[in-house]
C-alpha atoms as a PDB file:
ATOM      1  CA  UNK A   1    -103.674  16.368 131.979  1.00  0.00           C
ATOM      2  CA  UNK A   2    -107.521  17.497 132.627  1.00  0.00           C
ATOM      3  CA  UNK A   3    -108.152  14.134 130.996  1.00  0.00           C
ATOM      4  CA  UNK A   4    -105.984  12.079 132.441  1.00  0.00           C
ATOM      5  CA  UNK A   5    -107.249  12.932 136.412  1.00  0.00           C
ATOM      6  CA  UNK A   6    -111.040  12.893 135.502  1.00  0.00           C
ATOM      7  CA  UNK A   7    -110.500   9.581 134.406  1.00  0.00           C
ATOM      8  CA  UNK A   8    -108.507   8.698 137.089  1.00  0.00           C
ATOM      9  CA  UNK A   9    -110.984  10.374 139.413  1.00  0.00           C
ATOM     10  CA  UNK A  10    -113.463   8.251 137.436  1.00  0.00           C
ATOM     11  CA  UNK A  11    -112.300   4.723 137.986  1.00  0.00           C
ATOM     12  CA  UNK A  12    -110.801   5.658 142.011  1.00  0.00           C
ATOM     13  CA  UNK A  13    -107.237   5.233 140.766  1.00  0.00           C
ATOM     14  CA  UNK A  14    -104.241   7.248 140.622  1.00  0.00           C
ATOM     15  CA  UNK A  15    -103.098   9.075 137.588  1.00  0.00           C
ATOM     16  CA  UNK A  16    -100.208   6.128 137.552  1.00  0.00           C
ATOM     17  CA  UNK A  17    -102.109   3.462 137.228  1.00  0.00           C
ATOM     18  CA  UNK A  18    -104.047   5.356 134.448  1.00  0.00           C
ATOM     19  CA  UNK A  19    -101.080   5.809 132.717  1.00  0.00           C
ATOM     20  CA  UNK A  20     -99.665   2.450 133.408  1.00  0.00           C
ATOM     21  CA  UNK A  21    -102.675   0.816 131.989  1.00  0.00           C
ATOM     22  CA  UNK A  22    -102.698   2.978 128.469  1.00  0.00           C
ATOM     23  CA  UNK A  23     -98.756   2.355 128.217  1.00  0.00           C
ATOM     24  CA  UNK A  24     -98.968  -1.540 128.783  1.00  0.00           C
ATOM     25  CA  UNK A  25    -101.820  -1.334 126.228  1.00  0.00           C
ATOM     26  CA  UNK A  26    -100.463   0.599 123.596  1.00  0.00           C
ATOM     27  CA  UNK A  27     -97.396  -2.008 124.347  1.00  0.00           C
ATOM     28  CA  UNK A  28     -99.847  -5.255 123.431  1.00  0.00           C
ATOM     29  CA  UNK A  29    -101.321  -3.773 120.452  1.00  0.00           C
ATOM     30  CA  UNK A  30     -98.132  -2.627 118.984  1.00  0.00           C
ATOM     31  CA  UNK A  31     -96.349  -6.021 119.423  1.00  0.00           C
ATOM     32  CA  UNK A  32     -99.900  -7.712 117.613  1.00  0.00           C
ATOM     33  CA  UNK A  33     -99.657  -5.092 114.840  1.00  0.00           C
ATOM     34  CA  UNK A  34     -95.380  -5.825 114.554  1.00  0.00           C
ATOM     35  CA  UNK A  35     -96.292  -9.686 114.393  1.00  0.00           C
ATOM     36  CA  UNK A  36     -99.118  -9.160 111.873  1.00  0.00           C
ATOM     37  CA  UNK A  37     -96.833  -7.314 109.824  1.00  0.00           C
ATOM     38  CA  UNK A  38     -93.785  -9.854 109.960  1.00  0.00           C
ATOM     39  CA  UNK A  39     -96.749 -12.470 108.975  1.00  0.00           C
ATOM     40  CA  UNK A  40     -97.587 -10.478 106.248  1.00  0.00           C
ATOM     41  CA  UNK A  41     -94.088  -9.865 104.854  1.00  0.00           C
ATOM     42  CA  UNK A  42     -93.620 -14.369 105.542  1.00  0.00           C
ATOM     43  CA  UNK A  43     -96.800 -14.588 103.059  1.00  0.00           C
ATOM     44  CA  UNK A  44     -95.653 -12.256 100.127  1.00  0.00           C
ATOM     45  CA  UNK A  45     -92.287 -13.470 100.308  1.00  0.00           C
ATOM     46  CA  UNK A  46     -93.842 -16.990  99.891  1.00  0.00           C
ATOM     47  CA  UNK A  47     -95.879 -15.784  96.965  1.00  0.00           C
ATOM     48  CA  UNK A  48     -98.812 -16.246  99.319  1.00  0.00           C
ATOM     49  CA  UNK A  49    -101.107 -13.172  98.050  1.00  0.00           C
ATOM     50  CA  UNK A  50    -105.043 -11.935  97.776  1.00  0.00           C
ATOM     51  CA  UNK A  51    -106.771 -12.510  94.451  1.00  0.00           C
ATOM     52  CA  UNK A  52    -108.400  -9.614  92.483  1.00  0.00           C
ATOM     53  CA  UNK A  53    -111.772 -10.838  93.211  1.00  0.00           C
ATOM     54  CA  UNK A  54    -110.856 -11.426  96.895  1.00  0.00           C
ATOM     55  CA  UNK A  55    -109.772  -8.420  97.636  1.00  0.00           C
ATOM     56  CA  UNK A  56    -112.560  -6.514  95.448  1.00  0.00           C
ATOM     57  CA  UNK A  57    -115.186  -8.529  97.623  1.00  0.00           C
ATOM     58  CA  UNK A  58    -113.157  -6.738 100.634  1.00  0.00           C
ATOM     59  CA  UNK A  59    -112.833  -3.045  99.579  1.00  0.00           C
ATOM     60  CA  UNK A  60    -116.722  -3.703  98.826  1.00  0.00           C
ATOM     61  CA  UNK A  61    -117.610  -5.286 101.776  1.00  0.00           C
ATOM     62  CA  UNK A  62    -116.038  -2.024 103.900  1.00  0.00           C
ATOM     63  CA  UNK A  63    -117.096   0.618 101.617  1.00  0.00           C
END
């Protein structure tokens, strides 16, 4: 909770709105991750998938 009121303290809000903010954000980015995923699941089940050398240039590109 130390967290929470220093950055409320921080950006002159109330521990509410800082809480309000983080929920309706963790909201968004769970609904983009659940529609990425239902995307993902459309593609394979159309066959639609990475090649080996496409996803070796990934995993090398990130490594």
């Amino acid at each position: 909770m130390k967290q929470l009121d220093k950055l409320a303290d921080r950006m002159d809000r109330s521990r509410n709105y800082v809480v309000n903010q983080a929920i309706d954000q963790l909201l968004d980015v769970h609904a983009w991750q659940v529609e990425r995923t239902k995307e993902g699941i459309k593609a394979a089940d159309e066959g639609r998938f990475a090649s080996d050398a496409e996803m070796k240039r990934i995993f090398n590109k990130y490594r």
